[in-house]
C-alpha atoms as a PDB file:
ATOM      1  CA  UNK A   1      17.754   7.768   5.904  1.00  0.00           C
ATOM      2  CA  UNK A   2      19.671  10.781   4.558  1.00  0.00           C
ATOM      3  CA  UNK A   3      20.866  10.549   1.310  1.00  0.00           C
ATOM      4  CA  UNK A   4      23.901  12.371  -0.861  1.00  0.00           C
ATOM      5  CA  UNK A   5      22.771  15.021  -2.862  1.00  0.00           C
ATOM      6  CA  UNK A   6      23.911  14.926  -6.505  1.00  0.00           C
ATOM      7  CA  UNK A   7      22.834  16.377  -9.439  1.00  0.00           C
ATOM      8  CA  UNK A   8      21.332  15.250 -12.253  1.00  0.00           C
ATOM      9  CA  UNK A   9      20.242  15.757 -16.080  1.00  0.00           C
ATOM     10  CA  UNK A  10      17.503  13.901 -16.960  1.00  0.00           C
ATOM     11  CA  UNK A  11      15.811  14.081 -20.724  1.00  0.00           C
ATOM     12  CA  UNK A  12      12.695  15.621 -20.784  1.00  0.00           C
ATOM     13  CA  UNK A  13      10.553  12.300 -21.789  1.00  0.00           C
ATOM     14  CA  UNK A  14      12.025  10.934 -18.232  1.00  0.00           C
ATOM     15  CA  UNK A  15      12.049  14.040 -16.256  1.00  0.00           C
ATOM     16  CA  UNK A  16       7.440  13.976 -17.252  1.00  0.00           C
ATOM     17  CA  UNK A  17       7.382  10.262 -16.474  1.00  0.00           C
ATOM     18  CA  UNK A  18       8.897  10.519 -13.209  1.00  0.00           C
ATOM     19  CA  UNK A  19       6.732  13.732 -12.295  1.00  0.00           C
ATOM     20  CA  UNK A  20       3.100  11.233 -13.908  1.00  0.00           C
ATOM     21  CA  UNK A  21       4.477   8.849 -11.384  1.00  0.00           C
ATOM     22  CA  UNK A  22       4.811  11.158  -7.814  1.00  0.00           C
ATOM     23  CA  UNK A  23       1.220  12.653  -9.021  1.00  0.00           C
ATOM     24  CA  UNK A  24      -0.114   9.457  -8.836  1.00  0.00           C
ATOM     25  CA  UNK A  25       1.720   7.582  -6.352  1.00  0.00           C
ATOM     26  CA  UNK A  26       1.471  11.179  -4.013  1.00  0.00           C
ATOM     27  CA  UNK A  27       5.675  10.593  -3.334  1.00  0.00           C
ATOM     28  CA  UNK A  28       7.535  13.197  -3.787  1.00  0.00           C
ATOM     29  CA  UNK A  29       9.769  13.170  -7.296  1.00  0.00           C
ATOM     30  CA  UNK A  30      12.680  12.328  -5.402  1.00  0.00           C
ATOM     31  CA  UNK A  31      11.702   9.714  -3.496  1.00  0.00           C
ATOM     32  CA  UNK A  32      10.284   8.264  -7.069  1.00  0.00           C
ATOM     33  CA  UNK A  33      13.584   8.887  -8.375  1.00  0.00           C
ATOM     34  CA  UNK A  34      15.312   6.911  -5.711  1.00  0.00           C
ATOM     35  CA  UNK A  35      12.787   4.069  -6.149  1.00  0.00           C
ATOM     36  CA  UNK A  36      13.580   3.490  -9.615  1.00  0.00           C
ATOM     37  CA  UNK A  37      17.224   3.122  -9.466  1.00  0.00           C
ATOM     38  CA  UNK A  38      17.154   1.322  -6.448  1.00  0.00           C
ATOM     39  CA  UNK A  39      15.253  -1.029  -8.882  1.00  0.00           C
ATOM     40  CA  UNK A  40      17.150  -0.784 -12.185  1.00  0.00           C
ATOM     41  CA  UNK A  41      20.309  -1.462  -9.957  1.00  0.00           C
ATOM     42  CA  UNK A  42      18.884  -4.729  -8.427  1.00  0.00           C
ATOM     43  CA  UNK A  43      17.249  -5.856 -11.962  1.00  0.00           C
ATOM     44  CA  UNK A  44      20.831  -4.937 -13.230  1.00  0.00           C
ATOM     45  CA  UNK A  45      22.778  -7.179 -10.377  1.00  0.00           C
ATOM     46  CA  UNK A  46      20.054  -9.898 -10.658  1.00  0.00           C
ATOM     47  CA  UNK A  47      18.970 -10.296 -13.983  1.00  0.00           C
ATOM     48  CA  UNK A  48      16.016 -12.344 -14.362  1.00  0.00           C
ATOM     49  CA  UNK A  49      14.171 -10.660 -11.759  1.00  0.00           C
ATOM     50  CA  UNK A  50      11.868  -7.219 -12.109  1.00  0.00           C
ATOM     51  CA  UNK A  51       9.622  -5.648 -10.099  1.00  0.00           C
ATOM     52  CA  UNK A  52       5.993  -5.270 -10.155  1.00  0.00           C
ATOM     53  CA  UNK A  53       3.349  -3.357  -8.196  1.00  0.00           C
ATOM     54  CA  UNK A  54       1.137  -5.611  -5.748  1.00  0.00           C
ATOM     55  CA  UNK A  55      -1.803  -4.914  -3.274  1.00  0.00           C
ATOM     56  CA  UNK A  56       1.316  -4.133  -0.846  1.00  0.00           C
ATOM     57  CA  UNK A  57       3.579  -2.121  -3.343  1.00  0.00           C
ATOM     58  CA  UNK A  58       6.058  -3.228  -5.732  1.00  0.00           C
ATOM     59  CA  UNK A  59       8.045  -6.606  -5.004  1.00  0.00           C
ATOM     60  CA  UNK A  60      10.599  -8.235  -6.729  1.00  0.00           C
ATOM     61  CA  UNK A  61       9.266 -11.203  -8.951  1.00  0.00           C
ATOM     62  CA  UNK A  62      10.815 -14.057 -10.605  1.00  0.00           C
ATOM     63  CA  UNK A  63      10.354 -12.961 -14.711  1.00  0.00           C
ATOM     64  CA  UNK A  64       7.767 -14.090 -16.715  1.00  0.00           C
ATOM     65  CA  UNK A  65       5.814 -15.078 -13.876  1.00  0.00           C
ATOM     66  CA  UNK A  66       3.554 -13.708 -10.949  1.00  0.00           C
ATOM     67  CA  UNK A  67       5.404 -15.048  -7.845  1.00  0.00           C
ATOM     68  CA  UNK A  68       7.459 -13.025  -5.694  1.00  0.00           C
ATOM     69  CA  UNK A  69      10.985 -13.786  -4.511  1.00  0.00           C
ATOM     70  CA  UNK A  70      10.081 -14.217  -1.155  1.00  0.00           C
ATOM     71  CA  UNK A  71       7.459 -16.751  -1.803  1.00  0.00           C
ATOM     72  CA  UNK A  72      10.074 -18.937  -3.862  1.00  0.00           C
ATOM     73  CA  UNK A  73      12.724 -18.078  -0.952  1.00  0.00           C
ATOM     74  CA  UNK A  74      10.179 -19.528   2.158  1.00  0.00           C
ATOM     75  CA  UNK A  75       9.766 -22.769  -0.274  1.00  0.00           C
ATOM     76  CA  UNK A  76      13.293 -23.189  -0.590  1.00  0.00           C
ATOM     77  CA  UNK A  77      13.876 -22.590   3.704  1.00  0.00           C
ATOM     78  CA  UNK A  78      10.192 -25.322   3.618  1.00  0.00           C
ATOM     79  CA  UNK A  79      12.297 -28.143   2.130  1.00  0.00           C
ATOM     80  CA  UNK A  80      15.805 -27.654   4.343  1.00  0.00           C
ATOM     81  CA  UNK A  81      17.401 -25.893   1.705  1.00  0.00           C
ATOM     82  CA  UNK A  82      17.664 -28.661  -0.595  1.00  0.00           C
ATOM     83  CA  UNK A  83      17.793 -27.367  -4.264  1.00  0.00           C
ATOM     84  CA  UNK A  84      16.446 -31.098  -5.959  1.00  0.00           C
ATOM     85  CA  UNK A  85      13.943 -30.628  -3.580  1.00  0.00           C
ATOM     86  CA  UNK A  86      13.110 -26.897  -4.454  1.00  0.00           C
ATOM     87  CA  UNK A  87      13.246 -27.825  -8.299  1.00  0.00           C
ATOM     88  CA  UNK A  88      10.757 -30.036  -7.992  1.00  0.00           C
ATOM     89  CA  UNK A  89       8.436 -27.597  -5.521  1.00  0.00           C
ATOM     90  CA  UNK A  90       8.444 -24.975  -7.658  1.00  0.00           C
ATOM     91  CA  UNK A  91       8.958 -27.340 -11.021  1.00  0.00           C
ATOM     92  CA  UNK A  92       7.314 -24.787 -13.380  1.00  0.00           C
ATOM     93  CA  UNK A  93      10.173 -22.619 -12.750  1.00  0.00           C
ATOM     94  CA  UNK A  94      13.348 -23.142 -15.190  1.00  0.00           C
ATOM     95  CA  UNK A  95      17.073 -23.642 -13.503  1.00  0.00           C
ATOM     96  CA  UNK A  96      17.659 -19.659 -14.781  1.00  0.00           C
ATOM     97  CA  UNK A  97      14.677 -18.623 -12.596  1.00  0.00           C
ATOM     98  CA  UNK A  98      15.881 -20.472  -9.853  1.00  0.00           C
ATOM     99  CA  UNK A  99      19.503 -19.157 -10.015  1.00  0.00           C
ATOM    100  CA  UNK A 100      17.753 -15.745 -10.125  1.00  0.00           C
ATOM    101  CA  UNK A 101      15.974 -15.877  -7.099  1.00  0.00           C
ATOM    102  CA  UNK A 102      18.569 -17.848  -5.323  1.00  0.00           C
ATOM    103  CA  UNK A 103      21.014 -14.888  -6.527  1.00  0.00           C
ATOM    104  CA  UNK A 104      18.487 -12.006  -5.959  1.00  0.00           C
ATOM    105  CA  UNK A 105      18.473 -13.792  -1.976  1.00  0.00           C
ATOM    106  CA  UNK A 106      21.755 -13.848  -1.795  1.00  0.00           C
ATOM    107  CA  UNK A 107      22.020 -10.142  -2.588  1.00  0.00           C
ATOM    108  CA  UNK A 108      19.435  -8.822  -0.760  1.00  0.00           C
ATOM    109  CA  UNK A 109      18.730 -11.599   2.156  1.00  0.00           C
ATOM    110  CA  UNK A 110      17.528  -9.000   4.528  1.00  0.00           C
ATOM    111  CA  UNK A 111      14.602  -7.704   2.139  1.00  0.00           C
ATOM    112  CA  UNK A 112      13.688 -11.260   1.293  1.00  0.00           C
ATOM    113  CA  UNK A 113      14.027 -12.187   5.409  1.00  0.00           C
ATOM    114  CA  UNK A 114      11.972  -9.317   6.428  1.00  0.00           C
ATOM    115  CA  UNK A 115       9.075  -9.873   3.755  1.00  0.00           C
ATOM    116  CA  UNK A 116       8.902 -13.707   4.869  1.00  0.00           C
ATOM    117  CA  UNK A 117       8.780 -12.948   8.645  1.00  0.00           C
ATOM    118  CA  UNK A 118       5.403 -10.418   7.571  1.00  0.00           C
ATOM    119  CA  UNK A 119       4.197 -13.167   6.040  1.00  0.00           C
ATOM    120  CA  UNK A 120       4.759 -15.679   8.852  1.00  0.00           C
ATOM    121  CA  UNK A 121       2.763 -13.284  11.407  1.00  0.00           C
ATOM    122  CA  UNK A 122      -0.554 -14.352   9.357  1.00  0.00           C
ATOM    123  CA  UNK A 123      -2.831 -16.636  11.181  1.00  0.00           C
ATOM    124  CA  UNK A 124      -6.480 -17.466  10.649  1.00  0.00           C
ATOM    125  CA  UNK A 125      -7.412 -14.640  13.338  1.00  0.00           C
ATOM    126  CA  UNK A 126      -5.452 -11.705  11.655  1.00  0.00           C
ATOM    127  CA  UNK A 127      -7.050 -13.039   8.759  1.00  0.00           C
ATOM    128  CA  UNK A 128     -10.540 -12.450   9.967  1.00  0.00           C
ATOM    129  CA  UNK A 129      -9.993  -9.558  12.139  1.00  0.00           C
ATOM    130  CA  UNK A 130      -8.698  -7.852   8.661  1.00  0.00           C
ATOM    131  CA  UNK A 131     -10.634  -9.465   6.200  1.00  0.00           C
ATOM    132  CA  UNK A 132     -13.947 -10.113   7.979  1.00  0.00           C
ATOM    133  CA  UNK A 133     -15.311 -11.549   5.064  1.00  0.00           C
ATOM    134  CA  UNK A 134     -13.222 -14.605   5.427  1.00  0.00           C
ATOM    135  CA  UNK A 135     -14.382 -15.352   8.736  1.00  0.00           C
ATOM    136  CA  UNK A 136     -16.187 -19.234   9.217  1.00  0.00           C
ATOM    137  CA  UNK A 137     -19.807 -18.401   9.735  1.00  0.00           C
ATOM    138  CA  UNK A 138     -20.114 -21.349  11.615  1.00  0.00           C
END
């Protein structure tokens, strides 16, 4: 998607951090750049919630804890959208974590939506023809 070019001043601890980060991630800095406020905006609108870098990139996470958003999200859609119900599904989660990733949804449904439906295409035979590993020996 084309963006708006604007320009920026950046202090020179920032400007090396964000250049560390393309070198290692191999994206270009502005696409780093881009990254990182897209986050700091969402952590901003939806405090409570950070990002974190998984086996499939960085996901937003419920604070304090190791599950995404999306996993708490497809538990919440598992018991008919029933919050009592939810609370006690995902019980080791406080009421503020809860509003969090109920809020975080309700900002950003689509990116919740769309990581839930990759999930949902997972079946035993994906599983194996990825992993083979994990297929039954049997």
């Amino acid at each position: 998607m084309p963006g708006i070019q604007k320009s920026l001043r950046l202090p020179p601890e920032t400007m090396n951090e964000i250049e560390r980060m393309a070198k290692e991630t191999g994206q270009d800095f502005s696409n780093v750049t881009k990254d990182l406020l897209e986050e700091a905006i969402k952590m901003r609108r939806c405090p409570g919630i950070l990002f974190a870098e998984g086996t499939t990139g960085r996901r937003a996470r419920v604070a304090g804890t190791g599950i995404e958003v999306w996993e708490v999200i497809a538990t919440y859609r598992s018991v008919d959208k029933d919050l009592k119900r939810l609370r006690k599904a995902c019980h080791w989660l406080s009421n503020e974590q809860l509003k969090a990733v109920l809020g975080y949804y309700a900002a950003y449904s689509q990116e919740i939506d769309q990581l839930i439906g990759q999930n949902e295409k997972w079946d035993s035979e994906k599983v194996a023809d990825r992993y083979p590993f994990m297929r039954s020996s049997s």
